[in-house]
PDB file of N, CA and C in Angstrom:
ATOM      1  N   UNK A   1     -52.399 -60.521 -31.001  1.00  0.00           N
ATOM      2  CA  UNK A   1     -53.760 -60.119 -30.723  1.00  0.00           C
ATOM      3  C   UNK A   1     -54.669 -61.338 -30.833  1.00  0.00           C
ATOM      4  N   UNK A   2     -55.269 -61.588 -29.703  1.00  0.00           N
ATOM      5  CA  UNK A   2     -56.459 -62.955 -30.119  1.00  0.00           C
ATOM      6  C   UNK A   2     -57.651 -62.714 -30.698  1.00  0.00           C
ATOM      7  N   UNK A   3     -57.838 -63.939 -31.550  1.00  0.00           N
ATOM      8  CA  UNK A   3     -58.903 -63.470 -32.627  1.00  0.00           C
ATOM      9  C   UNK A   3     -60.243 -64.176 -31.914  1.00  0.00           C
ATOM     10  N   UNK A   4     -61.074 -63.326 -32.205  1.00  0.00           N
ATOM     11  CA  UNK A   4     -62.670 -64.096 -31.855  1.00  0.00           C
ATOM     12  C   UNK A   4     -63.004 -65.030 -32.150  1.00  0.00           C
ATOM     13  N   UNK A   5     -63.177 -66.201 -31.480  1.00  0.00           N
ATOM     14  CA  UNK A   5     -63.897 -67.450 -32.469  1.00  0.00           C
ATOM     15  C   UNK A   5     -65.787 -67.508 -31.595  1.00  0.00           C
ATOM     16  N   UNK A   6     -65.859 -68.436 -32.321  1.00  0.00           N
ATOM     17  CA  UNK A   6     -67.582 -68.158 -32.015  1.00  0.00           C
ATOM     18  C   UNK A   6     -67.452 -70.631 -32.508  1.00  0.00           C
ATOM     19  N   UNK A   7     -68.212 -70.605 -30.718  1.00  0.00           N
ATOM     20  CA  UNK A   7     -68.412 -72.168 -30.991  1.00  0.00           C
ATOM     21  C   UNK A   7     -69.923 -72.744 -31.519  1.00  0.00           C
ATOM     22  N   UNK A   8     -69.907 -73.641 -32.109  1.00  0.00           N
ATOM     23  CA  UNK A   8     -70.722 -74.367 -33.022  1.00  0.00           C
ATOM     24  C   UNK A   8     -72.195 -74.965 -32.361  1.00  0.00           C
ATOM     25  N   UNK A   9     -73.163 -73.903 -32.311  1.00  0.00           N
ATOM     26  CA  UNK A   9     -74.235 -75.094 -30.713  1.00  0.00           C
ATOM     27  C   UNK A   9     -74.188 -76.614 -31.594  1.00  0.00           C
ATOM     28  N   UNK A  10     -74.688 -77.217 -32.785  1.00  0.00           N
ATOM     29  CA  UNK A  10     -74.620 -78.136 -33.021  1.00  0.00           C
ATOM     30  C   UNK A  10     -73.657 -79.249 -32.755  1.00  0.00           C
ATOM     31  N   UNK A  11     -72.301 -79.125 -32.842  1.00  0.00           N
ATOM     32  CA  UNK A  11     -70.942 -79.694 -32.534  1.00  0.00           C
ATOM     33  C   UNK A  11     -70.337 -79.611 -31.731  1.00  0.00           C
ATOM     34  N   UNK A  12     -70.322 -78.535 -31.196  1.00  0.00           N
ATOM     35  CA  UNK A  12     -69.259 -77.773 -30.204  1.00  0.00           C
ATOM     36  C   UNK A  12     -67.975 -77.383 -30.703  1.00  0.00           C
ATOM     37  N   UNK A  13     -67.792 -77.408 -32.118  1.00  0.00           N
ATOM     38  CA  UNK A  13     -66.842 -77.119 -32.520  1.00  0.00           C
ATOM     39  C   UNK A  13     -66.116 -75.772 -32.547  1.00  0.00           C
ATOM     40  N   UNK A  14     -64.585 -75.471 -32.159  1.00  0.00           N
ATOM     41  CA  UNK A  14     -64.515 -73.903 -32.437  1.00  0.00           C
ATOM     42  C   UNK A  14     -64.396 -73.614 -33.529  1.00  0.00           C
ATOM     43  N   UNK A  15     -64.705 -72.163 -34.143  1.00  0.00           N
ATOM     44  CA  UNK A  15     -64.395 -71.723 -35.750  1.00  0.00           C
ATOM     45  C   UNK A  15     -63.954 -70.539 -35.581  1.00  0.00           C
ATOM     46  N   UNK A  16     -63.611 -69.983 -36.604  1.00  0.00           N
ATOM     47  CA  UNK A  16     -62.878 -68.806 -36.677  1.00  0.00           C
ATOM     48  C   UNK A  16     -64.139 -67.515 -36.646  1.00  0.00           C
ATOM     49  N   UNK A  17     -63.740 -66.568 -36.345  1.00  0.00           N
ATOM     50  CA  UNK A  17     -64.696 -65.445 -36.498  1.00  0.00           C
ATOM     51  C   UNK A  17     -65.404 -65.221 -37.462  1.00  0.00           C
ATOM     52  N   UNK A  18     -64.738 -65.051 -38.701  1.00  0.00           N
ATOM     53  CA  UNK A  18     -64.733 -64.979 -39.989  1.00  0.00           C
ATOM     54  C   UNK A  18     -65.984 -65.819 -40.635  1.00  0.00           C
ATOM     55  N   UNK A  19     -65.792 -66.745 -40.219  1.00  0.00           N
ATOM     56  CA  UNK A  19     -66.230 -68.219 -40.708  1.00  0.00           C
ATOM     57  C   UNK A  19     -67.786 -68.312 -40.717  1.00  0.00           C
ATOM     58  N   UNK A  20     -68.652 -68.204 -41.917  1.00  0.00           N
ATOM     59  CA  UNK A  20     -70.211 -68.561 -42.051  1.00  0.00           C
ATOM     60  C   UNK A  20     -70.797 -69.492 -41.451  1.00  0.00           C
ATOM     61  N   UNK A  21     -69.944 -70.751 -42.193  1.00  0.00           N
ATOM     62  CA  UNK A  21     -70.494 -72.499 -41.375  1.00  0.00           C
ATOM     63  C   UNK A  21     -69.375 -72.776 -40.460  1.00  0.00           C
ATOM     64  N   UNK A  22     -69.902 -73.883 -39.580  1.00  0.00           N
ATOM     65  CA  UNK A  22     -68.980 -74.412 -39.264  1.00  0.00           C
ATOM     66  C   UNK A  22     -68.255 -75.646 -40.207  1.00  0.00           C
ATOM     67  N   UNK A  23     -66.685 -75.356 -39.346  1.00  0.00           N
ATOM     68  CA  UNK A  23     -66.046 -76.106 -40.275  1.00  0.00           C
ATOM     69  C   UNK A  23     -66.327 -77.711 -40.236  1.00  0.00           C
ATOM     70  N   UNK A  24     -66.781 -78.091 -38.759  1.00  0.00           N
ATOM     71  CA  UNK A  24     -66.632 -79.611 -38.994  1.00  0.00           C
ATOM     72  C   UNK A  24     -68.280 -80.242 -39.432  1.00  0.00           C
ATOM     73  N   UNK A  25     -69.345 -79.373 -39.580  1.00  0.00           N
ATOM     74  CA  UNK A  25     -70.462 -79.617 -39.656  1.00  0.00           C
ATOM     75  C   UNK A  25     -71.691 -78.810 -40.337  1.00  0.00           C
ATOM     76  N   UNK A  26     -71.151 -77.989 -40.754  1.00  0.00           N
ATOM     77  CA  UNK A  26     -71.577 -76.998 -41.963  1.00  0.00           C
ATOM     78  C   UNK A  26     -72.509 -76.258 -41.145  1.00  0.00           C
ATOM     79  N   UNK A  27     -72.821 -76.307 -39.941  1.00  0.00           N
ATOM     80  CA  UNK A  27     -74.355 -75.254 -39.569  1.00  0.00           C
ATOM     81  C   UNK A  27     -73.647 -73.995 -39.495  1.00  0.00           C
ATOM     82  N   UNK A  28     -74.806 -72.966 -40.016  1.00  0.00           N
ATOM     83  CA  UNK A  28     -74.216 -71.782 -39.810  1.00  0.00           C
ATOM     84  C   UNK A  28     -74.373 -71.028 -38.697  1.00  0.00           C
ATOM     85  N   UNK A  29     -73.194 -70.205 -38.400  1.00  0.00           N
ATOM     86  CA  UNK A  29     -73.097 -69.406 -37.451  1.00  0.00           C
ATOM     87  C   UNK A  29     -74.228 -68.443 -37.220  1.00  0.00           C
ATOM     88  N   UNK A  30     -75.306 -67.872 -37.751  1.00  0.00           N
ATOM     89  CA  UNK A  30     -76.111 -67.545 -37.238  1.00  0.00           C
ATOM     90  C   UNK A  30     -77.609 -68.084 -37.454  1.00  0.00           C
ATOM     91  N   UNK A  31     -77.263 -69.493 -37.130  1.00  0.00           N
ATOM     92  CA  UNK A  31     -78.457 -70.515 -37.025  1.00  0.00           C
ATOM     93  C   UNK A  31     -79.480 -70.358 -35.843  1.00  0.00           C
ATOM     94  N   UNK A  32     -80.953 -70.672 -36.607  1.00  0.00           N
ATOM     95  CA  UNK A  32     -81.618 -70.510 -35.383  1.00  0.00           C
ATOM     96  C   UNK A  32     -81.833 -72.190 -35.191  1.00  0.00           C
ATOM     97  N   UNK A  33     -82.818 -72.025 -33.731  1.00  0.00           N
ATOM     98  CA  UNK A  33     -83.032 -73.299 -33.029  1.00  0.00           C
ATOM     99  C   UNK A  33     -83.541 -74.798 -33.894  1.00  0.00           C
ATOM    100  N   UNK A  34     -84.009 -74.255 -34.896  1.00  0.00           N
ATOM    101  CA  UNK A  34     -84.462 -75.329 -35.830  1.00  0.00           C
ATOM    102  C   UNK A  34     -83.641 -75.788 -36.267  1.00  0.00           C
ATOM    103  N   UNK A  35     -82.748 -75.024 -37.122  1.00  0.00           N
ATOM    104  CA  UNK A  35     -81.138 -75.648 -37.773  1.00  0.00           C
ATOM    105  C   UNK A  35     -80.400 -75.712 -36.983  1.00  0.00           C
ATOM    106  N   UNK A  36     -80.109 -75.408 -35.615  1.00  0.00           N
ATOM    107  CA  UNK A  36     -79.091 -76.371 -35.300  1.00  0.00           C
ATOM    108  C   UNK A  36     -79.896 -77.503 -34.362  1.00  0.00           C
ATOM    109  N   UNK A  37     -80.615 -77.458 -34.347  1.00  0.00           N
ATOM    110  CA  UNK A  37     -81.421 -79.104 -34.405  1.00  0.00           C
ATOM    111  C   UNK A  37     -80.779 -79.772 -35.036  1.00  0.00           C
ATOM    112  N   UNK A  38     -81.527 -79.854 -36.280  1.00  0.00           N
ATOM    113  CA  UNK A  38     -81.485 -80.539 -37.546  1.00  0.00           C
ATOM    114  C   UNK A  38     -79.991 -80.998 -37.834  1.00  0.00           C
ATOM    115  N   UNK A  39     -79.043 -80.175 -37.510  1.00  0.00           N
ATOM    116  CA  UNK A  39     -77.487 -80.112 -37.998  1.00  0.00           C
ATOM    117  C   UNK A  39     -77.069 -81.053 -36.747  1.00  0.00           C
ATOM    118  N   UNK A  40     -77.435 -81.146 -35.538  1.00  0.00           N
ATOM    119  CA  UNK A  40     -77.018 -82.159 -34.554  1.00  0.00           C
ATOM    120  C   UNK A  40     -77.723 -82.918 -34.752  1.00  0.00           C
ATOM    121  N   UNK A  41     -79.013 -83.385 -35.364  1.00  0.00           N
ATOM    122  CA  UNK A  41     -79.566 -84.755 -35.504  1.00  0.00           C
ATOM    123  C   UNK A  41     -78.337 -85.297 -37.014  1.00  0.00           C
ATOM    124  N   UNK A  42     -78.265 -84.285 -37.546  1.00  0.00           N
ATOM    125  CA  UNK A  42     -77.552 -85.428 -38.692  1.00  0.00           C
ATOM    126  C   UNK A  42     -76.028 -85.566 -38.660  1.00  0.00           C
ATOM    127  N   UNK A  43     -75.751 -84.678 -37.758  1.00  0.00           N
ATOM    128  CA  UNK A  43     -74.226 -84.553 -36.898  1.00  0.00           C
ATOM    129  C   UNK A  43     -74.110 -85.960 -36.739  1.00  0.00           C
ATOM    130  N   UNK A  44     -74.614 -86.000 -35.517  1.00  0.00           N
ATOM    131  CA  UNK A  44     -74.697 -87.152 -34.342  1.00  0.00           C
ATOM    132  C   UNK A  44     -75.035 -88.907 -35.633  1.00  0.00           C
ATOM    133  N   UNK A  45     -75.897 -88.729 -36.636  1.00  0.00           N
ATOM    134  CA  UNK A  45     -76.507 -90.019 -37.073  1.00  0.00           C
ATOM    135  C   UNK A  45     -75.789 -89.746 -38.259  1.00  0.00           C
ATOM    136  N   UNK A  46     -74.294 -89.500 -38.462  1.00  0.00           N
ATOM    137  CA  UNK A  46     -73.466 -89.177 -39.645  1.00  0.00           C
ATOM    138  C   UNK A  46     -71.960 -89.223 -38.596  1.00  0.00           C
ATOM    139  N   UNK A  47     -72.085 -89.593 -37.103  1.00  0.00           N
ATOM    140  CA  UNK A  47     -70.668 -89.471 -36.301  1.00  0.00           C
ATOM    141  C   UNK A  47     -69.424 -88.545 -36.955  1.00  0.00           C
ATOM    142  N   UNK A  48     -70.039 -87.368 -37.194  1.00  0.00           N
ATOM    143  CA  UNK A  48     -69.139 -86.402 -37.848  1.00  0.00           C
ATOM    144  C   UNK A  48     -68.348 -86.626 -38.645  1.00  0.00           C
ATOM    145  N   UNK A  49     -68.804 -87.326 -40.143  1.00  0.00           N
ATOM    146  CA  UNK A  49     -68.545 -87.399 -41.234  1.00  0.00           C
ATOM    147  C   UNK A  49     -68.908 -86.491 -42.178  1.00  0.00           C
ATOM    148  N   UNK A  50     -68.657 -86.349 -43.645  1.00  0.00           N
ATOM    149  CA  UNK A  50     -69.414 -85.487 -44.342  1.00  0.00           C
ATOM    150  C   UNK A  50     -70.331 -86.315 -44.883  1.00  0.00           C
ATOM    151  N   UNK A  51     -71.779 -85.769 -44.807  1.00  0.00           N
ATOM    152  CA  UNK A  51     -72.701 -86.327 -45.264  1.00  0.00           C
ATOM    153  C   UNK A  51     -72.862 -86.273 -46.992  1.00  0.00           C
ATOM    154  N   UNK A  52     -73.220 -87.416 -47.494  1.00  0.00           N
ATOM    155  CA  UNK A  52     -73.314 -87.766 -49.150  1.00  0.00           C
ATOM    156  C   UNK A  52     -74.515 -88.364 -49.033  1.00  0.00           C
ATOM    157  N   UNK A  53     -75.157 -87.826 -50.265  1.00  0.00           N
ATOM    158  CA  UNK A  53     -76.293 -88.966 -50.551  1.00  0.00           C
ATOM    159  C   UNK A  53     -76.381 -90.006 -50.998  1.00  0.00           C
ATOM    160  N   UNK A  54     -76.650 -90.973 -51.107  1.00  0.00           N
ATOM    161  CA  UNK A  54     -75.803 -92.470 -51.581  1.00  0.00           C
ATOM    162  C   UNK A  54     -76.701 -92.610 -53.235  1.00  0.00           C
ATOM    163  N   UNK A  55     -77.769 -92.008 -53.051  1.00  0.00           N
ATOM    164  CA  UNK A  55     -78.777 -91.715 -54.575  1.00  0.00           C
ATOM    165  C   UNK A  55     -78.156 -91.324 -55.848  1.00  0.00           C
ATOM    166  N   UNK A  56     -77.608 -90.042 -55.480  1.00  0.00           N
ATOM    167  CA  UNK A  56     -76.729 -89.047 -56.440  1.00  0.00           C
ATOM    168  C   UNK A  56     -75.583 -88.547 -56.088  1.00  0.00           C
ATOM    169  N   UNK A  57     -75.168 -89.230 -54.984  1.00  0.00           N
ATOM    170  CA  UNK A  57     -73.380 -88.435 -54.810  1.00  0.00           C
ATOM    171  C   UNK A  57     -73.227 -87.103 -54.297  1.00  0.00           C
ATOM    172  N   UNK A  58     -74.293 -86.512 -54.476  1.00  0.00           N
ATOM    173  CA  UNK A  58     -74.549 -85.168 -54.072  1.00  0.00           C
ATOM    174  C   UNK A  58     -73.943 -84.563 -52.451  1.00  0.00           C
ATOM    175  N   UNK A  59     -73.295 -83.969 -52.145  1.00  0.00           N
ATOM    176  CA  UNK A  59     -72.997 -83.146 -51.114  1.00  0.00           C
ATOM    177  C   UNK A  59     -73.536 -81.651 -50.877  1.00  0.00           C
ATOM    178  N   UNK A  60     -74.380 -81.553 -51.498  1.00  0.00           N
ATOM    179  CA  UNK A  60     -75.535 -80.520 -51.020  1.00  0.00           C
ATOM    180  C   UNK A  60     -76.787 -80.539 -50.762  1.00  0.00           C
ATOM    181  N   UNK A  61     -77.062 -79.947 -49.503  1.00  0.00           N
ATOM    182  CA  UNK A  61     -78.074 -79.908 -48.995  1.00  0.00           C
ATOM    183  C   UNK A  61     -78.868 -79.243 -47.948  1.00  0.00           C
ATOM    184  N   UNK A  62     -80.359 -79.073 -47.993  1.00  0.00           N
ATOM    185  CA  UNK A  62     -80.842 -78.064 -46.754  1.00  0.00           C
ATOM    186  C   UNK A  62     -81.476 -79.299 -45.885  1.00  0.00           C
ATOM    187  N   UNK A  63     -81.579 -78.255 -44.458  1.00  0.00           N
ATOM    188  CA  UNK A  63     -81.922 -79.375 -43.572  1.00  0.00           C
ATOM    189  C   UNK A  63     -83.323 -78.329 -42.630  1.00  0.00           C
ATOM    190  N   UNK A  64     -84.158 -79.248 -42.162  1.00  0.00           N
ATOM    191  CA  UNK A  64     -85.082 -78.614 -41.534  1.00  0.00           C
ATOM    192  C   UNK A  64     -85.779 -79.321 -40.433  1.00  0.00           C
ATOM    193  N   UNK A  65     -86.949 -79.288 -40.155  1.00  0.00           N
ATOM    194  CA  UNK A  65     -88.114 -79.975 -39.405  1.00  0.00           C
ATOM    195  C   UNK A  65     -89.266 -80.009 -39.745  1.00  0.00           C
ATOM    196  N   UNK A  66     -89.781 -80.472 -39.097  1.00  0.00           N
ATOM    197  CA  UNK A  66     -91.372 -80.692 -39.223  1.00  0.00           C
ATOM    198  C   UNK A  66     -91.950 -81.709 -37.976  1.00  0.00           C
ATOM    199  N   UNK A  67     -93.596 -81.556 -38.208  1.00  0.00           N
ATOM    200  CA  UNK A  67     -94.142 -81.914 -36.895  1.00  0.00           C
ATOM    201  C   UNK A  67     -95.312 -82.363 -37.730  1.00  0.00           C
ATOM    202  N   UNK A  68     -95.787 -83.783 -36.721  1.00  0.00           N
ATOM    203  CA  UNK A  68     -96.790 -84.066 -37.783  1.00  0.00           C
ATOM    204  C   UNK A  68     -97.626 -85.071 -36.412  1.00  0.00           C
ATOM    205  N   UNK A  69     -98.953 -85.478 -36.730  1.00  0.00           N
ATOM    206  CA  UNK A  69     -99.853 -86.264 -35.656  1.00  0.00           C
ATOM    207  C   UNK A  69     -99.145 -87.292 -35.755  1.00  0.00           C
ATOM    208  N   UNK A  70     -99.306 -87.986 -34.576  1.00  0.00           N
ATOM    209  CA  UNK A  70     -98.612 -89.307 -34.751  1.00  0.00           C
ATOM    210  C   UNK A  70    -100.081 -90.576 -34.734  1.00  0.00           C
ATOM    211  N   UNK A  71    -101.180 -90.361 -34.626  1.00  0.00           N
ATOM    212  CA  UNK A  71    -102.079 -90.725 -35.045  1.00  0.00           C
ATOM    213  C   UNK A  71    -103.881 -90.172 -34.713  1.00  0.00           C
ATOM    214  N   UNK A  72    -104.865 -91.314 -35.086  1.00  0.00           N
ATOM    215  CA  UNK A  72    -106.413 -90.937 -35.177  1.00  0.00           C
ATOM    216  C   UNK A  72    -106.354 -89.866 -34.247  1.00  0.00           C
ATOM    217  N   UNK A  73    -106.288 -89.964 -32.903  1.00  0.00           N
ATOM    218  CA  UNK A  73    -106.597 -89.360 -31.900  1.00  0.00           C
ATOM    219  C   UNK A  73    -105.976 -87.835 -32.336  1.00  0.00           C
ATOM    220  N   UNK A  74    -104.329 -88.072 -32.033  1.00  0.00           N
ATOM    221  CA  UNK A  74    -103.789 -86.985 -32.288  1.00  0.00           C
ATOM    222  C   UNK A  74    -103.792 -85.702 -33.684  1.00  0.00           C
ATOM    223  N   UNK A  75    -104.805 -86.924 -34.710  1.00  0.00           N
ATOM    224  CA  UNK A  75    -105.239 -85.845 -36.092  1.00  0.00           C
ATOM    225  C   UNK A  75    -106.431 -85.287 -35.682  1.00  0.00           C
ATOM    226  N   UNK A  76    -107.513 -85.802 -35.150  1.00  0.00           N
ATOM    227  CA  UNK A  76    -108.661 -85.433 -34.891  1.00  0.00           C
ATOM    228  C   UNK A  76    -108.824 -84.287 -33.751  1.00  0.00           C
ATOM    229  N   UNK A  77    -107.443 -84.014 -32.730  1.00  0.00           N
ATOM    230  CA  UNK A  77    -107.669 -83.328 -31.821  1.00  0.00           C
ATOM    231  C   UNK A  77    -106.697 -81.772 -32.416  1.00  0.00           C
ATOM    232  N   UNK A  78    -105.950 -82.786 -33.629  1.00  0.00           N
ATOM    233  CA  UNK A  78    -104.505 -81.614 -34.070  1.00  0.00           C
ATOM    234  C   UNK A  78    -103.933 -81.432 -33.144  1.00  0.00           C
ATOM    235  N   UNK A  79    -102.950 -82.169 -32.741  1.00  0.00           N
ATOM    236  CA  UNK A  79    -101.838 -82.290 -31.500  1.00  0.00           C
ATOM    237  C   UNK A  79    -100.970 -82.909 -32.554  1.00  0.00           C
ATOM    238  N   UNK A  80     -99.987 -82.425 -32.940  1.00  0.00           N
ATOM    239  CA  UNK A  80     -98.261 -82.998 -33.218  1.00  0.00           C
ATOM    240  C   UNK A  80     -97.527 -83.767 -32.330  1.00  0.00           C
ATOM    241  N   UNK A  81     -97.527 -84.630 -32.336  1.00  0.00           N
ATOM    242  CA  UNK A  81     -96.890 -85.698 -31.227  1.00  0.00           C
ATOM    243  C   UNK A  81     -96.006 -85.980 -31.852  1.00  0.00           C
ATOM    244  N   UNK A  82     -95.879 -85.985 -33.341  1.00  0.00           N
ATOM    245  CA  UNK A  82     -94.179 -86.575 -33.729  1.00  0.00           C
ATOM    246  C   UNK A  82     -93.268 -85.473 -34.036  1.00  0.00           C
ATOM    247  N   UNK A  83     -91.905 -85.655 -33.726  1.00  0.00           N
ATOM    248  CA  UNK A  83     -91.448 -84.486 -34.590  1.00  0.00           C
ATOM    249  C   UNK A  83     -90.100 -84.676 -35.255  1.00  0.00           C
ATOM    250  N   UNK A  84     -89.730 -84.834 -36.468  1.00  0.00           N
ATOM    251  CA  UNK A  84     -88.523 -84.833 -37.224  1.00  0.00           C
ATOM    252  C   UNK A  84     -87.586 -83.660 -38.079  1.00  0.00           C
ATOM    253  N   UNK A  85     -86.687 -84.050 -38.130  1.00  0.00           N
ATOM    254  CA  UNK A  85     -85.256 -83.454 -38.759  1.00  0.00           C
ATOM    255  C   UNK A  85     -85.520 -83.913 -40.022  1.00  0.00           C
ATOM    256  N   UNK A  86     -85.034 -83.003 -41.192  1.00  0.00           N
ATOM    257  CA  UNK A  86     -85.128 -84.084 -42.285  1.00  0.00           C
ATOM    258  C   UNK A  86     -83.962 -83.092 -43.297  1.00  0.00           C
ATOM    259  N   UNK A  87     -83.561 -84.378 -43.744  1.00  0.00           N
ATOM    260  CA  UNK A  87     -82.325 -83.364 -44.773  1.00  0.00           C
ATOM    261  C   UNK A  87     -82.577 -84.209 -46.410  1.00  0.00           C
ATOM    262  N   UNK A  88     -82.411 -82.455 -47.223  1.00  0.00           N
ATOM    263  CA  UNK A  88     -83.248 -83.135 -48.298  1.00  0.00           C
ATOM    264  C   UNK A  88     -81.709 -82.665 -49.102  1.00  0.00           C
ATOM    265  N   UNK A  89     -81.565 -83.029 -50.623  1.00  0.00           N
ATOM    266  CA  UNK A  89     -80.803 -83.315 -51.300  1.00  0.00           C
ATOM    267  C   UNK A  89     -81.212 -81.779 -52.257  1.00  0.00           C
ATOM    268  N   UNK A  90     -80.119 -80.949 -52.175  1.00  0.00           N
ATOM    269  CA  UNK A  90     -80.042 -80.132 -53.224  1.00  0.00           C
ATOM    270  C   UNK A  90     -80.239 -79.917 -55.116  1.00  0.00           C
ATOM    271  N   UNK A  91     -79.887 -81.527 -55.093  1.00  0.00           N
ATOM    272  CA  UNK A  91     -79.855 -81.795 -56.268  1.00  0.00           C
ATOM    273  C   UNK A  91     -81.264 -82.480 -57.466  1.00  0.00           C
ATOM    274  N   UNK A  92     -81.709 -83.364 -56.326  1.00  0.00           N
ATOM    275  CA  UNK A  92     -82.564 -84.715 -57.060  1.00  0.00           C
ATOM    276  C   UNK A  92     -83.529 -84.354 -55.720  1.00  0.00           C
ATOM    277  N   UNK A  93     -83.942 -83.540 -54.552  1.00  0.00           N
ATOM    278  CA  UNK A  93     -85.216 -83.426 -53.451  1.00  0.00           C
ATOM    279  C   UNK A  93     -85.168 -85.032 -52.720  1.00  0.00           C
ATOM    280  N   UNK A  94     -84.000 -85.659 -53.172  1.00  0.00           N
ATOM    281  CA  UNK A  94     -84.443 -86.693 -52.013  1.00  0.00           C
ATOM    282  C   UNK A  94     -84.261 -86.355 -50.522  1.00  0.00           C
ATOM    283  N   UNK A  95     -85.445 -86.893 -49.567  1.00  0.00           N
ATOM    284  CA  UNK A  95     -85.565 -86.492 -48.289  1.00  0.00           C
ATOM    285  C   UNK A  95     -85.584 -87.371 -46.925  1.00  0.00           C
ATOM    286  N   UNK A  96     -84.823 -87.617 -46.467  1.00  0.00           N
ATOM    287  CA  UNK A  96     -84.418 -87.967 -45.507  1.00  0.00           C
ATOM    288  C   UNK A  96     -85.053 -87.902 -43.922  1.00  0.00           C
ATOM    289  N   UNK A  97     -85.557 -88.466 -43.026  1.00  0.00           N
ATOM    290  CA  UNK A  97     -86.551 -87.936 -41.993  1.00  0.00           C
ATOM    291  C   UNK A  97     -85.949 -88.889 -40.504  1.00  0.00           C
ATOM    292  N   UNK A  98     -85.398 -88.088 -39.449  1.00  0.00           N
ATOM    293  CA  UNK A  98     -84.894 -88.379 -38.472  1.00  0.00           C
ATOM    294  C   UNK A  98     -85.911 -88.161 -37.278  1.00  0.00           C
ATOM    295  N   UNK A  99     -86.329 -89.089 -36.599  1.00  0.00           N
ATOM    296  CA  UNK A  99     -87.022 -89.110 -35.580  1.00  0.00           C
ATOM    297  C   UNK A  99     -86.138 -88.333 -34.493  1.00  0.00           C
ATOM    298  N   UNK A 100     -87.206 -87.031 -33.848  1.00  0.00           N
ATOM    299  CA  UNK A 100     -86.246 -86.211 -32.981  1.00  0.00           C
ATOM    300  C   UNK A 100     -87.291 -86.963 -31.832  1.00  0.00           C
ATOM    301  N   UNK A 101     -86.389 -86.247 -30.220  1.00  0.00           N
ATOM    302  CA  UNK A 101     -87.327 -86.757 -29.144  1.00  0.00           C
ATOM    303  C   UNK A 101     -87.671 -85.614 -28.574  1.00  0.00           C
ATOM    304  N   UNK A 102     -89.141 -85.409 -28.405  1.00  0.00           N
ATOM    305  CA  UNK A 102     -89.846 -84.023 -27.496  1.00  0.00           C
ATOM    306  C   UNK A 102     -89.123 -84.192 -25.905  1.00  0.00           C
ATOM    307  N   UNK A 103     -89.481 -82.994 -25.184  1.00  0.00           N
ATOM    308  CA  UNK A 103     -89.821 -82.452 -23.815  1.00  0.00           C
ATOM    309  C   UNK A 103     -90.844 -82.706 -23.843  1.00  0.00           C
ATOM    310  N   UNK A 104     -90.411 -82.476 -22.712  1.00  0.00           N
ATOM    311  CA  UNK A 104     -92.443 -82.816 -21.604  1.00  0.00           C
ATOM    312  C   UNK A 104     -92.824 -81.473 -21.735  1.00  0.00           C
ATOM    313  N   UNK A 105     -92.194 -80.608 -21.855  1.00  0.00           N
ATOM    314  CA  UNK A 105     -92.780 -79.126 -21.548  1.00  0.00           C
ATOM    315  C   UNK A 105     -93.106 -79.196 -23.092  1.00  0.00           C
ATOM    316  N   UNK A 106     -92.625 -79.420 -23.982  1.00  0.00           N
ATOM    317  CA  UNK A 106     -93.177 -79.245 -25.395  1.00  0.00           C
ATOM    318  C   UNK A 106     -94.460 -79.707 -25.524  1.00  0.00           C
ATOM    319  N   UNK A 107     -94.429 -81.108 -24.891  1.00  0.00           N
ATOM    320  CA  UNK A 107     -95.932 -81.668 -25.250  1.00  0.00           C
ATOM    321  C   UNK A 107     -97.062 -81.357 -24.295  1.00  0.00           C
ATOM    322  N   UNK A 108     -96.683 -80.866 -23.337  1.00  0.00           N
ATOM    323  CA  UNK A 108     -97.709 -79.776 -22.736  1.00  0.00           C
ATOM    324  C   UNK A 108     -98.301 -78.779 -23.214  1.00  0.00           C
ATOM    325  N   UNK A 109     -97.427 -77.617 -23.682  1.00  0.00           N
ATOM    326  CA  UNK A 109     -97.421 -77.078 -25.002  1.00  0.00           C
ATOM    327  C   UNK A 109     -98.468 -77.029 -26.127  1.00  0.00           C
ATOM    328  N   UNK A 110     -98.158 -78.338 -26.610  1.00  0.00           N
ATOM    329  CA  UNK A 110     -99.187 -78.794 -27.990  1.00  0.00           C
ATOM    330  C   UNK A 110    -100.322 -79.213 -27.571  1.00  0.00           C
ATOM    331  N   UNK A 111    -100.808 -79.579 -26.085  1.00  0.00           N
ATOM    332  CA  UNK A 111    -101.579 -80.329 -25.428  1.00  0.00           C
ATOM    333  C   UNK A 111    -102.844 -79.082 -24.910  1.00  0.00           C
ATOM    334  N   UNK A 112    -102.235 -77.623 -25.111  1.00  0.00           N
ATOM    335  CA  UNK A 112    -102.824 -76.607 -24.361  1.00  0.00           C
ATOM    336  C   UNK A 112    -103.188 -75.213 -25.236  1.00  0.00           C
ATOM    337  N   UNK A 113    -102.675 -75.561 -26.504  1.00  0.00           N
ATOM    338  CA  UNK A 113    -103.497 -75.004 -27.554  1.00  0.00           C
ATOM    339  C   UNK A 113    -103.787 -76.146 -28.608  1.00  0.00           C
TER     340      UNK A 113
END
């Protein structure tokens, strides 16, 4: 009987049905668009290693985003022009911040409210 697997948007990895995270990259199977962002920005800038913190040794951790002005203009009008991944340390909050790259349709977007 073949068993269901369900593939990884971050990795492309297959996993078992069963299976919460993925196995080669920890995002979970019912991740939304933010986390598996975040899990392919540190995928990709970790070449599918397990990520450690080099601070505390630590192998736990949450990962997220954020959006922030990228300057005068863009604070004064409140337009988010930058936007990052950032994976922080379960243990000790150290935080980590990966420059992601927008769409054009995104910054239209921010440009129109």
């Amino acid at each position: 009987m073949p068993t269901n697997r369900w593939t990884c948007a971050a990795c492309s990895e297959s996993n078992e049905s069963s299976a919460l995270l993925c196995a080669r990259c920890e995002c979970p199977s019912n991740a939304n668009a933010t986390e598996v962002e975040a899990h392919r920005a540190l995928f990709t800038s970790t070449q599918g290693k397990k990520y450690k913190f080099l601070k505390c040794d630590c192998e736990k951790y949450e990962v997220g985003e954020t959006r922030n002005s990228g300057g005068i203009l863009s604070s004064v009008f409140e337009v988010e022009t930058e936007k990052f991944s950032f994976i922080s340390c379960s243990h000790c909050g150290h935080t980590e911040f990966y420059r992601c790259e927008r769409s054009a349709l995104r910054a239209l977007y921010d440009l129109g409210f």
